[in-house]
C-alpha atoms as a PDB file:
ATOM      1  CA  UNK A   1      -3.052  24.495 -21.904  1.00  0.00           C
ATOM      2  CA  UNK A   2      -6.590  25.676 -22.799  1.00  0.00           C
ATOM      3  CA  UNK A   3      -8.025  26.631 -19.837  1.00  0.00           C
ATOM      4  CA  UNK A   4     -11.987  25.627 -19.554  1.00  0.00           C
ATOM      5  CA  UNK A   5     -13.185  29.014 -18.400  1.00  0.00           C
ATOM      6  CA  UNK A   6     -13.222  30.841 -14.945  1.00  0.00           C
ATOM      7  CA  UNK A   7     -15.856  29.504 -13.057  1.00  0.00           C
ATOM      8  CA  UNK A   8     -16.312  26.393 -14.710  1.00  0.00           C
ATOM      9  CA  UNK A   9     -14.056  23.242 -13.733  1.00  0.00           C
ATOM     10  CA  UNK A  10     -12.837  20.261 -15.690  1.00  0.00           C
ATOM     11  CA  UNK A  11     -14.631  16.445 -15.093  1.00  0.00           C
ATOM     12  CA  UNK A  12     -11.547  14.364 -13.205  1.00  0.00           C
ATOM     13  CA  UNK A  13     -11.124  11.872 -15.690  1.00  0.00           C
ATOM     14  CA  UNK A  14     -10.811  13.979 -18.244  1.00  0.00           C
ATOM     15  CA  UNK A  15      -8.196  16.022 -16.619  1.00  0.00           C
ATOM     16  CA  UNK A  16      -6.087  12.819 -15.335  1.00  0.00           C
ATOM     17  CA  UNK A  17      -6.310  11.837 -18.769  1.00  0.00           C
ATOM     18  CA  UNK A  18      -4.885  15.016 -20.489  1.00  0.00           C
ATOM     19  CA  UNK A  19      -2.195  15.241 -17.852  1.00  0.00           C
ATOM     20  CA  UNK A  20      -1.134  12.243 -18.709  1.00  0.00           C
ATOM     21  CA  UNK A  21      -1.402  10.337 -15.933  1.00  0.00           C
ATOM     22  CA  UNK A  22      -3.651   7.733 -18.005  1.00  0.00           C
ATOM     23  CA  UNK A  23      -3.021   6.619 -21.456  1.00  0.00           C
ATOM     24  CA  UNK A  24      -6.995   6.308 -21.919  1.00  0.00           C
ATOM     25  CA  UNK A  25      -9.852   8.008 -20.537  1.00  0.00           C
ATOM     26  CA  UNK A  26     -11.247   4.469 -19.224  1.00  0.00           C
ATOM     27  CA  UNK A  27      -8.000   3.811 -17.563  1.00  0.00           C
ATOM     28  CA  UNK A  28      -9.003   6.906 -15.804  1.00  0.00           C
ATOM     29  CA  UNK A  29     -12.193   5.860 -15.132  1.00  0.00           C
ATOM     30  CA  UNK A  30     -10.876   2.502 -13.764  1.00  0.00           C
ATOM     31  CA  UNK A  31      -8.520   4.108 -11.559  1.00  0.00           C
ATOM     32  CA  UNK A  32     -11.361   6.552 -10.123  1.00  0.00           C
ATOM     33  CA  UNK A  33     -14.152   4.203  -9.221  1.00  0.00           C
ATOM     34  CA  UNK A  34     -11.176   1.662  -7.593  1.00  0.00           C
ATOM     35  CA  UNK A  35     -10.545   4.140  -5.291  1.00  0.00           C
ATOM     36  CA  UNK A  36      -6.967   4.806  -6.460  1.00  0.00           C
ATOM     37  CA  UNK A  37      -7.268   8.689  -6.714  1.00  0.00           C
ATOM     38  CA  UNK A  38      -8.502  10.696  -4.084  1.00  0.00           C
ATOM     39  CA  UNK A  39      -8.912  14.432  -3.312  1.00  0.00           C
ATOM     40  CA  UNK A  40      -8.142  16.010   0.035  1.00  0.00           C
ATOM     41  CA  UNK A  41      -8.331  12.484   1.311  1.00  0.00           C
ATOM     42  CA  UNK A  42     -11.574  11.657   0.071  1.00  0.00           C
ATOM     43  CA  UNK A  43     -12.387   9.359  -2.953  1.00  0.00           C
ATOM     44  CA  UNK A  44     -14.114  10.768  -5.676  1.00  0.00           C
ATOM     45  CA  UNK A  45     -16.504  10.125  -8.340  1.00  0.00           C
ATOM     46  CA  UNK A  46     -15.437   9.993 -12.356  1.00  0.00           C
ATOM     47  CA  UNK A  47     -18.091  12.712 -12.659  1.00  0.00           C
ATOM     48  CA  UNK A  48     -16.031  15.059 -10.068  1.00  0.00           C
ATOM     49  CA  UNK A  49     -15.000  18.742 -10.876  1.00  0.00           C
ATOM     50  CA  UNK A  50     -11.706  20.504 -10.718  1.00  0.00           C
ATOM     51  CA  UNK A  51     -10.738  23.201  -9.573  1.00  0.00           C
ATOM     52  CA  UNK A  52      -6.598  24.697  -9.939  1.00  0.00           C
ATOM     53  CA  UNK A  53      -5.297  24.396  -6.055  1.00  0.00           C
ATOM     54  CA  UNK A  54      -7.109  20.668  -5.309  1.00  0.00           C
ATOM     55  CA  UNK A  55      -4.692  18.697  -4.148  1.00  0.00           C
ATOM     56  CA  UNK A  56      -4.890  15.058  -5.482  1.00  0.00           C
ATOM     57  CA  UNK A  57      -3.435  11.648  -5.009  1.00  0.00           C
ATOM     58  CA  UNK A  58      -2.944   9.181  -7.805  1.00  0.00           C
ATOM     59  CA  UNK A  59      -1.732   5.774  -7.293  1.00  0.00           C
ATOM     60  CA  UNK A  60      -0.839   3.855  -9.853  1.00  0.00           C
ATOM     61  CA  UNK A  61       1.583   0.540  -9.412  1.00  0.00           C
ATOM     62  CA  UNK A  62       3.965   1.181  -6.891  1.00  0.00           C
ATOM     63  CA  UNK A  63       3.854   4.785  -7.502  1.00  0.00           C
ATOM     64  CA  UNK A  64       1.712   7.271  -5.475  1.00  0.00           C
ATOM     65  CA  UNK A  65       1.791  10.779  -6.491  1.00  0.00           C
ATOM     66  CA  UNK A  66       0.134  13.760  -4.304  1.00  0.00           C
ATOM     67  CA  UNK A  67       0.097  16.509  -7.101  1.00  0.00           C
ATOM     68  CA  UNK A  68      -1.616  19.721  -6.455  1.00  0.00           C
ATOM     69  CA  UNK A  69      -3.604  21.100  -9.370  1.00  0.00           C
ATOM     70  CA  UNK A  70      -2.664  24.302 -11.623  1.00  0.00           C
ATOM     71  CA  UNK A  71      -4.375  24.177 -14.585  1.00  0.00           C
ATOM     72  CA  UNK A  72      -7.673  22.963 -16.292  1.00  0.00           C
ATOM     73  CA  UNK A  73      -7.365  21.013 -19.884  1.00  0.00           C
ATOM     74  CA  UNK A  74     -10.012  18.562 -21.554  1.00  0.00           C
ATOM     75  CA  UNK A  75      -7.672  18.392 -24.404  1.00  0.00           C
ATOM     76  CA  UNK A  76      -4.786  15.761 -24.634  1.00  0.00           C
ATOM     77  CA  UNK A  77      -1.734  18.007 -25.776  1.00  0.00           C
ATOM     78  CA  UNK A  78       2.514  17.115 -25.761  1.00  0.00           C
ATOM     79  CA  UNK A  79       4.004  16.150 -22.465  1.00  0.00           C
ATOM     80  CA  UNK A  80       5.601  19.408 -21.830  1.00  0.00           C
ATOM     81  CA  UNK A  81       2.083  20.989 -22.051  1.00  0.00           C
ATOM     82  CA  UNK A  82       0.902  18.445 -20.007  1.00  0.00           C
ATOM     83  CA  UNK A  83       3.565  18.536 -17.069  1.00  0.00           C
ATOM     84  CA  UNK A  84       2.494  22.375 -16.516  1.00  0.00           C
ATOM     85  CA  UNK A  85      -1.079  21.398 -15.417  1.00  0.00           C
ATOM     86  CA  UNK A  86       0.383  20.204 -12.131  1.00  0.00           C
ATOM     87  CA  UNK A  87       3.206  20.512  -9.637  1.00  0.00           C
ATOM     88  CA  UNK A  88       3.929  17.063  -7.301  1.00  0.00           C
ATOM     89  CA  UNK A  89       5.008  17.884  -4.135  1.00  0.00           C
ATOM     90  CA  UNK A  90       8.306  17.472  -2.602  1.00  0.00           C
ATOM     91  CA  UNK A  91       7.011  15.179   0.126  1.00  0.00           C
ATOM     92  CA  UNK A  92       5.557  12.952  -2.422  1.00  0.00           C
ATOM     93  CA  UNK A  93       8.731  12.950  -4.509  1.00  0.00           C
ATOM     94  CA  UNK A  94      10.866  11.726  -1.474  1.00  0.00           C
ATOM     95  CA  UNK A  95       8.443   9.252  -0.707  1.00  0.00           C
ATOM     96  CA  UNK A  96       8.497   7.857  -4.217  1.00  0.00           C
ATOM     97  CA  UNK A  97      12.115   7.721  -4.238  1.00  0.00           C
ATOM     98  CA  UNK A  98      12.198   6.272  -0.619  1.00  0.00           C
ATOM     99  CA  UNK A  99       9.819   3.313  -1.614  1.00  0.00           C
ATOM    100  CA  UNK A 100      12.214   3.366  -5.505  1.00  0.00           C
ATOM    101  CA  UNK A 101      15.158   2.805  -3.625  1.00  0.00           C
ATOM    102  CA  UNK A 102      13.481   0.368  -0.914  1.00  0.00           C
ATOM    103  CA  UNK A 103      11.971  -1.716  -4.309  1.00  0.00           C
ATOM    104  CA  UNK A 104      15.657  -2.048  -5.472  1.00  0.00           C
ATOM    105  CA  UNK A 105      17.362  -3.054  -2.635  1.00  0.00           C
ATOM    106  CA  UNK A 106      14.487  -5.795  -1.932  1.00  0.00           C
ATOM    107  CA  UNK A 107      15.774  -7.298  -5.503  1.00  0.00           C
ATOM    108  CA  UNK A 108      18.736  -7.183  -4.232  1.00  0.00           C
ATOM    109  CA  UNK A 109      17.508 -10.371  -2.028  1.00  0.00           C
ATOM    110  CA  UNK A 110      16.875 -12.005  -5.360  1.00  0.00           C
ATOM    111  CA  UNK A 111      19.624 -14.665  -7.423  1.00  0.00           C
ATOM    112  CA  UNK A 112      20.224 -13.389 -10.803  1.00  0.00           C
ATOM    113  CA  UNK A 113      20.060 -16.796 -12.326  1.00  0.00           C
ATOM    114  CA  UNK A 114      18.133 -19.893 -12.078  1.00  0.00           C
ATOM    115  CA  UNK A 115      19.451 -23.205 -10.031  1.00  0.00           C
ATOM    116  CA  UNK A 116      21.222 -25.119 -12.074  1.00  0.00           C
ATOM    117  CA  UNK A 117      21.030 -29.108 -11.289  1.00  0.00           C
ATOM    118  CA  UNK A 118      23.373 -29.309  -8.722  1.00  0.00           C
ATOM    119  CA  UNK A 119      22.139 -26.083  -6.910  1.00  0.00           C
ATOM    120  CA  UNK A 120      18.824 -27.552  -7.249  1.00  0.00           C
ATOM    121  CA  UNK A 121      19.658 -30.446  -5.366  1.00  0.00           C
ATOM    122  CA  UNK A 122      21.415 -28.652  -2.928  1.00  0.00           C
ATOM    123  CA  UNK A 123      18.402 -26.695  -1.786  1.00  0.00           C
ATOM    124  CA  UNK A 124      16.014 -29.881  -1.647  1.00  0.00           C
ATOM    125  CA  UNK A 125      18.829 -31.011   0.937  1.00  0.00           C
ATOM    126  CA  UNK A 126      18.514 -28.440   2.697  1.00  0.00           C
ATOM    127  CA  UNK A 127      14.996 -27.895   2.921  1.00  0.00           C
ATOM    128  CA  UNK A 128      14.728 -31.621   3.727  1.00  0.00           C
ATOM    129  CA  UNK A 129      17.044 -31.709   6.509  1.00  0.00           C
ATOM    130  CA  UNK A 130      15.568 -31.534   9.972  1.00  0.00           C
ATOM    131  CA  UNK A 131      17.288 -30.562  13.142  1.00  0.00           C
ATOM    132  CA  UNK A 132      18.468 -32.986  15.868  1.00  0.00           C
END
């Protein structure tokens, strides 16, 4: 972690980026001006400052993370390094699992193969067949 200084603060995509919650800094970027992180609630601009104790939420897929700032890097370090800059909540942790556990079961709905012929044919039937 190398810290920026006291009173200075870090621009947001630069410190989404060496957290590793982007693989590039135009991901980042991307992410930013589609409104998919905000502070406090608010969206931001790529040109934002951080500060440690901001709270932030990052959405990204079917994952949304609220994660509450610790530290300030520009530099793009090892995971490890990069998993001290912030702490996720625990509400945001159940909530991803919730919606984890919600995605798998809705698969659940889903065949695990493809209709053969037969099958196939069976559906059309069924899907043709009108009630009396």
């Amino acid at each position: 972690m190398s810290d920026t200084g006291s009173g200075s603060g870090v621009r947001i995509d630069k410190w989404l980026w060496a957290a590793r919650f982007f693989r590039t800094r135009s991901l980042a970027k991307a992410a930013i001006e589609g409104g998919q992180v905000h502070i406090d609630g608010q969206r931001v601009k790529v040109s934002r400052e951080l500060r440690p104790g901001m709270v932030l939420t990052v959405r990204q897929g079917f994952n949304h993370k609220t994660v509450e700032v610790l530290a300030l890097s520009e530099v793009r370090g090892p995971a490890p390094v990069a998993q001290q800059l912030y702490r996720e909540t625990e509400d945001s942790v159940a909530a991803r699992e919730a919606r984890s556990e919600q995605r798998q079961l809705d698969n659940l709905a889903h065949p695990d193969h493809r209709p053969n012929k037969k099958e196939r044919r069976a559906i059309h039937r069924f899907q043709r067949w009108e009630a009396p």
